[in-house]
Protein backbone atom coordinates (compact mmCIF):
# COMPACT_ATOMS: atom_id res chain seq x y z
CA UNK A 1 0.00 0.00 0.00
CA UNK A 2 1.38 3.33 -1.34
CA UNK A 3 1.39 5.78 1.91
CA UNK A 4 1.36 9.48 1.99
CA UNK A 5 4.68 11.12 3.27
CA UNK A 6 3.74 12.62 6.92
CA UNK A 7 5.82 14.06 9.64
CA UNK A 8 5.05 11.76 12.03
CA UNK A 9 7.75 12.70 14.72
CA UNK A 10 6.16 16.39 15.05
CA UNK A 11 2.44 14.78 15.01
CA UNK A 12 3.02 12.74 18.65
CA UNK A 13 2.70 16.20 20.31
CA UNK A 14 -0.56 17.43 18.57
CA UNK A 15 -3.81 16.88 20.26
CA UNK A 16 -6.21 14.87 17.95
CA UNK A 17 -8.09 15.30 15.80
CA UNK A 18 -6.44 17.99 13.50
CA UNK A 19 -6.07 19.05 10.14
CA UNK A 20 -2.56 18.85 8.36
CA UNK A 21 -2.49 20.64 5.26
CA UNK A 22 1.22 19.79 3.10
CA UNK A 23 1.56 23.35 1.16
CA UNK A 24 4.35 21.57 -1.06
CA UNK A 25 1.10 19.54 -2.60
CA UNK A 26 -1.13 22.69 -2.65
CA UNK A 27 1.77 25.33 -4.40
CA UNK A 28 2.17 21.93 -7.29
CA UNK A 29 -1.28 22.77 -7.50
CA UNK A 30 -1.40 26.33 -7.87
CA UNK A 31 2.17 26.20 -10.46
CA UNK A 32 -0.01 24.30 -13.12
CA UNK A 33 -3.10 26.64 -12.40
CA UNK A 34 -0.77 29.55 -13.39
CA UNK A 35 1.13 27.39 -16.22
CA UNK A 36 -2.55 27.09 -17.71
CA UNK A 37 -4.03 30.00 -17.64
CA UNK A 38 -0.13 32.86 -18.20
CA UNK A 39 -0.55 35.10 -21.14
CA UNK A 40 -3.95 34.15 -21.61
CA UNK A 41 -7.05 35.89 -20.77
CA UNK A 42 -8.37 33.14 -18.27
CA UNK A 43 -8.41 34.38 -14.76
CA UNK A 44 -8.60 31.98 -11.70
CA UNK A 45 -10.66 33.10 -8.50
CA UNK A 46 -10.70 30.85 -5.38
CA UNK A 47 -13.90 29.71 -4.25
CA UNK A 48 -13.70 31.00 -0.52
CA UNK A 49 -16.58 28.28 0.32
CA UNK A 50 -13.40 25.14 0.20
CA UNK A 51 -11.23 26.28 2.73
CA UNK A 52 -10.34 29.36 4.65
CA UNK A 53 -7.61 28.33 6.69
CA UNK A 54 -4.98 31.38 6.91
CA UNK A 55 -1.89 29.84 6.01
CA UNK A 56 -3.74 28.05 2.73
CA UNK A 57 -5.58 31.32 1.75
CA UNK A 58 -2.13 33.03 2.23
CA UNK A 59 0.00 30.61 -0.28
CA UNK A 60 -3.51 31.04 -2.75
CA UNK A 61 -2.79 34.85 -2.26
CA UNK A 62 0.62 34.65 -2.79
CA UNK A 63 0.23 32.65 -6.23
CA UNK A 64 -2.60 35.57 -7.48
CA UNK A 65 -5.60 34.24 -7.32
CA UNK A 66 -8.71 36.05 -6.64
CA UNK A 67 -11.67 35.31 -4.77
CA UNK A 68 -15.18 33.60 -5.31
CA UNK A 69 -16.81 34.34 -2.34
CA UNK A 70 -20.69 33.47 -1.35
CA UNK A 71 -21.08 35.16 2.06
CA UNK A 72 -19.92 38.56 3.45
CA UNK A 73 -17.69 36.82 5.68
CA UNK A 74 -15.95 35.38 2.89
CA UNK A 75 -15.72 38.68 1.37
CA UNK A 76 -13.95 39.98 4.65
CA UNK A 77 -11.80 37.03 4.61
CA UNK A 78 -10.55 37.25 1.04
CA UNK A 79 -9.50 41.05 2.33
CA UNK A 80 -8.08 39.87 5.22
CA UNK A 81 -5.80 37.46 3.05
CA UNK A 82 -4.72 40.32 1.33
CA UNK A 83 -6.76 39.80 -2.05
CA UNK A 84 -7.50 42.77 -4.40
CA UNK A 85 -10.94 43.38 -4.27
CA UNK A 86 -10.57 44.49 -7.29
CA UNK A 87 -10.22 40.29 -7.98
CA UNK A 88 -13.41 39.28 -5.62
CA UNK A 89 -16.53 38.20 -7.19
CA UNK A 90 -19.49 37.84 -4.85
CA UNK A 91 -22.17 35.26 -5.68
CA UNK A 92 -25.08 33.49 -3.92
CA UNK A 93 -28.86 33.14 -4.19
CA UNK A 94 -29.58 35.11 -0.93
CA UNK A 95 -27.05 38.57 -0.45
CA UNK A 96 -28.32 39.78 3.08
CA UNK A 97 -28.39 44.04 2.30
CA UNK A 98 -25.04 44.08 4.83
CA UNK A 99 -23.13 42.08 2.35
CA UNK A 100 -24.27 44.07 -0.76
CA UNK A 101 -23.24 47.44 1.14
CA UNK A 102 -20.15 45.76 2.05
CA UNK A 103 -19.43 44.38 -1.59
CA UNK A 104 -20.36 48.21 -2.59
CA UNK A 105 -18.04 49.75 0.20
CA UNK A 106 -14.69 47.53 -1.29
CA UNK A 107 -15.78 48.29 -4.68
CA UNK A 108 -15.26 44.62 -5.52
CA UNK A 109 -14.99 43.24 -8.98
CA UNK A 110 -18.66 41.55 -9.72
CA UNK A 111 -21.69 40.80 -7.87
CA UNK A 112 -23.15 37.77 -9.56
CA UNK A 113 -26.59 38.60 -9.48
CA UNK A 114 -29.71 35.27 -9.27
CA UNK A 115 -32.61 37.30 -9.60
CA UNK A 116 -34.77 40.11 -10.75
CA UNK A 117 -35.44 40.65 -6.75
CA UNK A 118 -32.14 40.76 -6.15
CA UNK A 119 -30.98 43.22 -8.95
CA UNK A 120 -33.61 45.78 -7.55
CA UNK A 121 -32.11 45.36 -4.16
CA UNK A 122 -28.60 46.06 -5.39
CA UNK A 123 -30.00 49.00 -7.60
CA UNK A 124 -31.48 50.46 -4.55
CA UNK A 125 -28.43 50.32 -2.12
CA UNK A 126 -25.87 51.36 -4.77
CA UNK A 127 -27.80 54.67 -5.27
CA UNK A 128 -27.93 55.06 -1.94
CA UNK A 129 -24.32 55.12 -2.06
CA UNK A 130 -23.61 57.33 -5.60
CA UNK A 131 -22.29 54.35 -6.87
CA UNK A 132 -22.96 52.01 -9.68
CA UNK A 133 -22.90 47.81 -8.85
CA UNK A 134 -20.88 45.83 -11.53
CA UNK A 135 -23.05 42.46 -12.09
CA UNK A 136 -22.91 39.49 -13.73
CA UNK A 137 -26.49 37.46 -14.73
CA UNK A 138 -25.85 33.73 -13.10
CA UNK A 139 -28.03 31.75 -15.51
CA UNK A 140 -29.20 28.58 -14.91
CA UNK A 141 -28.17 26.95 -18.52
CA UNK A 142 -30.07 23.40 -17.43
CA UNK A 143 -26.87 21.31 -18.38
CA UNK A 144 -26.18 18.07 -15.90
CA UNK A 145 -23.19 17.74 -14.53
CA UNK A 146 -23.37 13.87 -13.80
CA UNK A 147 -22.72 14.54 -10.13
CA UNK A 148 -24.04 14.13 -6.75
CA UNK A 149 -27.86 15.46 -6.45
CA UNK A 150 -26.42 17.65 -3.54
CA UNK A 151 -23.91 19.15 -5.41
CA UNK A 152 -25.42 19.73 -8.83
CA UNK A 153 -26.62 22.98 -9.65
CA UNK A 154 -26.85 23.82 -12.89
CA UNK A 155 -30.72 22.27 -13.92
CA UNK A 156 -33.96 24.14 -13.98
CA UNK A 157 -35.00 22.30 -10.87
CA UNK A 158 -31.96 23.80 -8.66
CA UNK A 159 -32.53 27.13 -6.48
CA UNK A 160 -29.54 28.78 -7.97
CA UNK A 161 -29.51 31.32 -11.20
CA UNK A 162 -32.02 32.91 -13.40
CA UNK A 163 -33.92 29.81 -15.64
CA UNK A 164 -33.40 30.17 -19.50
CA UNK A 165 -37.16 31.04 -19.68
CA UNK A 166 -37.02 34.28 -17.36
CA UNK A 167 -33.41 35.76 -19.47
CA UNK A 168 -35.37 37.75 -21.55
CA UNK A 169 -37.46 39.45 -18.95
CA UNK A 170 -34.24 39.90 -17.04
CA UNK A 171 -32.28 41.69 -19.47
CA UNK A 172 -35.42 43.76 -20.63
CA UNK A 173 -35.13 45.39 -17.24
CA UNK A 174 -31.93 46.34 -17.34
CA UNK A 175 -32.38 50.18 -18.36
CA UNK A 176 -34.69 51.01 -15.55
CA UNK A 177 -31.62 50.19 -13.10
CA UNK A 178 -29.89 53.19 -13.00
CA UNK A 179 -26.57 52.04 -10.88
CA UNK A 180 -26.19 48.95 -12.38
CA UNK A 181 -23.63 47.97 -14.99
CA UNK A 182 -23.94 44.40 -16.96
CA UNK A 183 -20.29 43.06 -17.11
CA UNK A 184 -21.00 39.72 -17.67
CA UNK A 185 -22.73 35.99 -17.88
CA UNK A 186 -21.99 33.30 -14.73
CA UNK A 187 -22.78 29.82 -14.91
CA UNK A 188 -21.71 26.97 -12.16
CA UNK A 189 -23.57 23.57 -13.00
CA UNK A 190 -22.47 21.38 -10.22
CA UNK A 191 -19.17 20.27 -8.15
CA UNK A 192 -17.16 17.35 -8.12
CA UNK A 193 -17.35 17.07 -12.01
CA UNK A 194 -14.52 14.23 -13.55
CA UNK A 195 -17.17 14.13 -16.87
CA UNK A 196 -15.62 16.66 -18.98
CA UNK A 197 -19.07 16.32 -21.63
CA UNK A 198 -20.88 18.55 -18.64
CA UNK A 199 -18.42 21.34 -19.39
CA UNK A 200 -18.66 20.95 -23.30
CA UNK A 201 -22.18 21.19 -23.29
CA UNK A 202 -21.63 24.29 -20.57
CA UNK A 203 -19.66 25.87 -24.14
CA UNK A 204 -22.46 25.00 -26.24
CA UNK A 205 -24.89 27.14 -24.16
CA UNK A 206 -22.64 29.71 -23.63
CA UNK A 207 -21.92 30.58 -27.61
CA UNK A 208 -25.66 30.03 -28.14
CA UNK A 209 -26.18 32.90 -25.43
CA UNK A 210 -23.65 35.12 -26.73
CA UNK A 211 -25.82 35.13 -29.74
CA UNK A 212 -28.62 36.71 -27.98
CA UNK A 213 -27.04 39.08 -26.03
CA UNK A 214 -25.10 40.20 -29.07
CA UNK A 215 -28.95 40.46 -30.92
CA UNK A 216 -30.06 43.05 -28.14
CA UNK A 217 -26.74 44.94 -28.56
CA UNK A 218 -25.14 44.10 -25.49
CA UNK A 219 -21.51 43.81 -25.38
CA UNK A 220 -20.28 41.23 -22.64
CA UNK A 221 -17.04 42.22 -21.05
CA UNK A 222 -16.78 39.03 -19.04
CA UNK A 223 -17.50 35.47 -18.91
CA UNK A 224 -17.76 33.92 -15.81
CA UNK A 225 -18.21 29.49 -16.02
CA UNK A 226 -17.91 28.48 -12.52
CA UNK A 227 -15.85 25.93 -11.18
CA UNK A 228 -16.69 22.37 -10.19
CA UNK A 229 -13.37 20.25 -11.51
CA UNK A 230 -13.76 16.86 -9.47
CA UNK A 231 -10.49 15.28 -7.64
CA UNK A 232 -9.63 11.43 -7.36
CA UNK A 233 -10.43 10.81 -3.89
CA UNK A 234 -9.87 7.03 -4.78
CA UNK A 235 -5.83 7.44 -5.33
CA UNK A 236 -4.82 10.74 -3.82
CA UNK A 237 -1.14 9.38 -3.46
CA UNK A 238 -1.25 8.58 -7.24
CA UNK A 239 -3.11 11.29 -8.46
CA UNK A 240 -2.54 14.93 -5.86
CA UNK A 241 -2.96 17.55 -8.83
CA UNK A 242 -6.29 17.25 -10.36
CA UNK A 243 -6.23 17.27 -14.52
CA UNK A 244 -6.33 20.75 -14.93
CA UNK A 245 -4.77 20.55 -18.15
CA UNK A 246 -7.79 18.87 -19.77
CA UNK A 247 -10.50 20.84 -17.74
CA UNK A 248 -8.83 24.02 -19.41
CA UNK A 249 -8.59 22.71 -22.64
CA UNK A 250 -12.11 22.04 -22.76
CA UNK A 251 -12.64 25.74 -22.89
CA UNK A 252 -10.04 26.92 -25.03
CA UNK A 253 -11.15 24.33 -27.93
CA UNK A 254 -15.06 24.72 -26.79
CA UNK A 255 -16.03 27.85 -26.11
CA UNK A 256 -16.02 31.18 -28.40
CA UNK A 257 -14.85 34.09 -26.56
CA UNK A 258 -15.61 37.38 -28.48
CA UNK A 259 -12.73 39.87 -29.06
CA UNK A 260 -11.29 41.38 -25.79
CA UNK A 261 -13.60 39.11 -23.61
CA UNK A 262 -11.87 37.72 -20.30
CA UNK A 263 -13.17 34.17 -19.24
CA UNK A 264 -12.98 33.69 -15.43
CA UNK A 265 -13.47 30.26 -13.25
CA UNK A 266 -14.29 29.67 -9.72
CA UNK A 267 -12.45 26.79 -8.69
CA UNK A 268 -12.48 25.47 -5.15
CA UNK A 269 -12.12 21.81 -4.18
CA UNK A 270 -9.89 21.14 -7.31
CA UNK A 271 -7.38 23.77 -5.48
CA UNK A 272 -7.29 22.72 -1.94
CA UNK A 273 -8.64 19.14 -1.47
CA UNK A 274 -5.72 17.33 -1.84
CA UNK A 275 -3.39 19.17 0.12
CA UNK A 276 -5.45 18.39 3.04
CA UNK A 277 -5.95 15.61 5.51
CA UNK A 278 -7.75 15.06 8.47
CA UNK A 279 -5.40 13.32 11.55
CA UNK A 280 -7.47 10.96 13.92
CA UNK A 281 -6.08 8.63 16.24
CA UNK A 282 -7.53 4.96 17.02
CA UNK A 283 -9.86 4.82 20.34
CA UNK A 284 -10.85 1.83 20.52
CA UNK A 285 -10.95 -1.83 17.86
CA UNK A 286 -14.09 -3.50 18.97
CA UNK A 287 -15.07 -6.52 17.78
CA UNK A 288 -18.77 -7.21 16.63
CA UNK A 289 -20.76 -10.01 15.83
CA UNK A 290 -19.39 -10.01 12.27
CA UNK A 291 -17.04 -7.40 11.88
CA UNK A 292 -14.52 -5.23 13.34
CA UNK A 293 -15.00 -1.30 14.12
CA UNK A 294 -12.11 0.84 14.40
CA UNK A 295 -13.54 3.86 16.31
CA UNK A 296 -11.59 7.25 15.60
CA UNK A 297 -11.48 10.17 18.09
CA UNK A 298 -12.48 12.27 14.80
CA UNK A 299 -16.46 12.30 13.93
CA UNK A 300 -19.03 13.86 11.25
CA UNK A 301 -18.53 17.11 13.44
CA UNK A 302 -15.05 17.14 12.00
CA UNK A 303 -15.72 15.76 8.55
CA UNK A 304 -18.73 15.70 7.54
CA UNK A 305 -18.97 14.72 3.68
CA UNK A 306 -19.44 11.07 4.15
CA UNK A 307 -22.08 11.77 6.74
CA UNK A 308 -24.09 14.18 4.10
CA UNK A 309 -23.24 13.23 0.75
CA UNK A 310 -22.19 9.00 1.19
CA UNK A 311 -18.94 10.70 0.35
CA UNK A 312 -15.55 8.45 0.42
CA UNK A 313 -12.27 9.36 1.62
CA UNK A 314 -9.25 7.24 1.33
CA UNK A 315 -7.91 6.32 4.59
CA UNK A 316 -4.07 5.26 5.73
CA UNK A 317 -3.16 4.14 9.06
CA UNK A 318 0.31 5.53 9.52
CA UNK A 319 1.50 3.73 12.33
CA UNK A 320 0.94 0.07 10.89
CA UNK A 321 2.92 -1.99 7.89
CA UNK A 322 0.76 -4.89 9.18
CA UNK A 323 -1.27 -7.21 6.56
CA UNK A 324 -4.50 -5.31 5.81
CA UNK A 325 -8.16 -6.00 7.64
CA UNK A 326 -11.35 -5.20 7.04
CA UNK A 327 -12.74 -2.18 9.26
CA UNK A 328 -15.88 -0.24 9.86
CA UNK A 329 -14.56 3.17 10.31
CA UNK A 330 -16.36 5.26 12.65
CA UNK A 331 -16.48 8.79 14.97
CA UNK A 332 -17.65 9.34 18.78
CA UNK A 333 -20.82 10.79 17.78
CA UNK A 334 -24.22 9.89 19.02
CA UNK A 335 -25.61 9.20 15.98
CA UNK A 336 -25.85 6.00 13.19
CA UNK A 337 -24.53 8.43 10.24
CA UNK A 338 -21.80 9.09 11.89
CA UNK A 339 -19.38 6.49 9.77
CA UNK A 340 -16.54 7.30 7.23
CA UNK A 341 -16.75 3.99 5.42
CA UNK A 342 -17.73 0.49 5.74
CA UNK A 343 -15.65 -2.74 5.24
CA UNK A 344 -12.78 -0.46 4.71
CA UNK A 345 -9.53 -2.38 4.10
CA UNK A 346 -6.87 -0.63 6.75
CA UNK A 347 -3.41 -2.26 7.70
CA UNK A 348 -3.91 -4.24 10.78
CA UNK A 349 -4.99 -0.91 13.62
CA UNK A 350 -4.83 -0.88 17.21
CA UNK A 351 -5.59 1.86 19.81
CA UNK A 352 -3.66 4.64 19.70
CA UNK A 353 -2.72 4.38 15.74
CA UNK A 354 -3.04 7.71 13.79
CA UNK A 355 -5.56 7.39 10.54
CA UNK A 356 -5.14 9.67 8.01
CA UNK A 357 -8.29 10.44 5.98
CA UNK A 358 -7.27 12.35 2.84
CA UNK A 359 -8.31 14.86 0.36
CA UNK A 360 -9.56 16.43 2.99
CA UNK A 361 -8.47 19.74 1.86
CA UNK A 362 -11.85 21.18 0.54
CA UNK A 363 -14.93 21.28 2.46
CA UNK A 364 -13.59 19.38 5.75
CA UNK A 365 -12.49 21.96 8.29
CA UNK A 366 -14.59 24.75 7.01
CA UNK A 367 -17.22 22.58 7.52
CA UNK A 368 -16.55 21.21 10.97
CA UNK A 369 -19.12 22.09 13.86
CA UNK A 370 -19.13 21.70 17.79
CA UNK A 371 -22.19 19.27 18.00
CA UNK A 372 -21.79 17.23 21.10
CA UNK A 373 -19.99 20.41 22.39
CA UNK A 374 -17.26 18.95 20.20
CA UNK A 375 -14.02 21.28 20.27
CA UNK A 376 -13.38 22.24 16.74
CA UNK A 377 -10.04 20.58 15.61
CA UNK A 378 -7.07 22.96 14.70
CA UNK A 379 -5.25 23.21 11.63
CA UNK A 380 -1.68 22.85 10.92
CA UNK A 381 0.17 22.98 7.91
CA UNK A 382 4.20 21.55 6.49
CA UNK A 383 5.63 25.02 6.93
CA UNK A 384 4.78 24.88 10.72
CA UNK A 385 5.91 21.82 11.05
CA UNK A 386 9.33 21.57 9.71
């Protein structure tokens, strides 16, 4: 079994369970990001929503990325890390009127707008202000990403964007709102994508909506098609940098940018996930009627993706070179759901053995919650452990 490289020596003195994020993997990461997308008029912003530890956002910062944030917090936080607002967009179906003004305040690059409700809203509060709102139209282009029901976003059913029906009525609107400017089109069908045909038919709707706008005379500064590039969580030792290479050529040979229009992504998980892992240590083996469960001091409170989404993580025990077993792999909480996987094949484990479950970069310790009056676990990364 293929093992991650960990520095086990420093981990004896950390309180379980924690987060260990290796920056070496993450910067790899970032290098072919910024290989892809140099000289070109693709632009890269973060999706806040992944990961905010400080010393990841600060590497992300470093490498000149901007920020997709969905929450005024993340908009603060993206500051904080020291990124331009000039590179923040801010989306999400429900902007409380604090976040708008705060968006409006920073002068940040894009709002991307989900509604005719919400356009009025940001019409009204930039005039307060003397100012005019730069927006982007999220449209719902009903294209399925062949992903998780949770995480798909991009049909007609889903509670995010503005339906293909409603586009004209939205753009017919347009000159009554006096301190808005139209910038641009946003799109974001789903997460977790490894189908690259959910992205080529994402270009096909795209040119086809160029067309109209172009018919009403409006002139598109910016493209905007989400994120959503998937991971291998199966093989994260064989496989740490996602294939950004053929995610990227899927637009460049698919989609038809007009002359001097910048195309922008929102990429999240496909940044951070595999940097990251989630350090539990071995409570107790105990032996059931039929099986064995190896019962971590980590839980769903720490993790939660294989509680909420049947999610799987590939898991290493670090302390054992041991033939394999089968394990049930379970948390302290007081509840059934709380399992990371079942019949999971670990190297022979006994208490006090440190499990690593990986690609736990994106969506792990953002997530993490104090249910059971848990005590959220810390995060640590290579550079503060060398």
């Amino acid at each position: 079994m293929i093992k991650g490289k960990f520095p086990l020596d420093k981990f004896k003195d950390i309180q379980t369970p924690f987060y260990y994020y290796d920056l070496d993997t993450l910067r790899a990461s970032l290098n072919v990001i910024n290989q892809q997308t140099q000289n070109s008029n693709f632009h890269v912003h973060y999706a806040m929503k992944a990961n905010v530890n400080p010393s990841v956002l600060a590497v992300i910062k470093d490498a000149g990325l901007g920020a997709d944030c969905v929450s005024g917090g993340e908009v603060e936080a993206a500051i904080k890390a020291g990124i331009s607002p000039s590179k923040v967009v801010f989306a999400g179906v429900g902007k409380a009127d604090w976040e708008i003004n705060l968006g409006l305040d920073n002068d940040i690059f894009c709002f991307n707008v989900e509604s005719i409700p919400e356009l009025e809203v940001i019409n009204e509060l930039a005039a307060a202000k003397g100012k005019t709102a730069k927006v982007a139209l999220r449209i719902n282009p009903n294209v399925d990403a062949n992903t998780h029901h949770y995480i798909t976003t991009g049909l007609s059913e889903n509670k995010f964007g503005i339906n293909l029906s409603e586009l004209e009525q939205v753009i017919d609107i347009f000159p009554a709102l006096a301190n808005i400017k139209l910038i641009g089109i946003h799109f974001h069908i789903g997460s977790q994508i490894t189908d690259m045909s959910g992205f080529q038919d994402l270009c096909i709707k795209v040119n086809e909506l160029q067309e109209l706008f172009l018919s009403k005379n409006i002139n598109l500064e910016h493209v905007n098609v989400g994120g959503g590039l998937g991971i291998n969580y199966e093989h994260p030792n064989h496989f740490p940098i996602p294939d950004f290479d053929t995610y990227f050529k899927v637009f460049r040979d698919h989609l038809n940018l007009l002359p001097g229009q910048t195309l922008h992504f929102e990429l999240g998980r496909a940044v951070v996930a595999q940097c990251g892992s989630l350090i539990s240590k071995v409570l107790y083996i105990k032996h059931g009627t039929s099986k064995k469960f190896a019962i971590l001091d980590a839980g769903f409170t720490d993790l939660i993706r294989p509680a909420l989404y049947q999610a799987y993580h590939y898991m290493e025990n670090l302390n054992s070179e041991l033939p394999a077993e089968a394990y049930d792999v379970v948390g302290p909480i007081c509840e059934s759901s709380d399992t990371f996987a079942k019949g999971f094949m670990l190297n022979q484990t006994k208490r006090g053995d440190l499990i690593a479950i990986r690609s736990a970069g994106a969506y792990g310790e953002i997530m993490a919650s104090q249910y059971n009056l848990r005590k959220l676990p810390k995060g640590y990364t290579s550079d503060d452990l060398k």
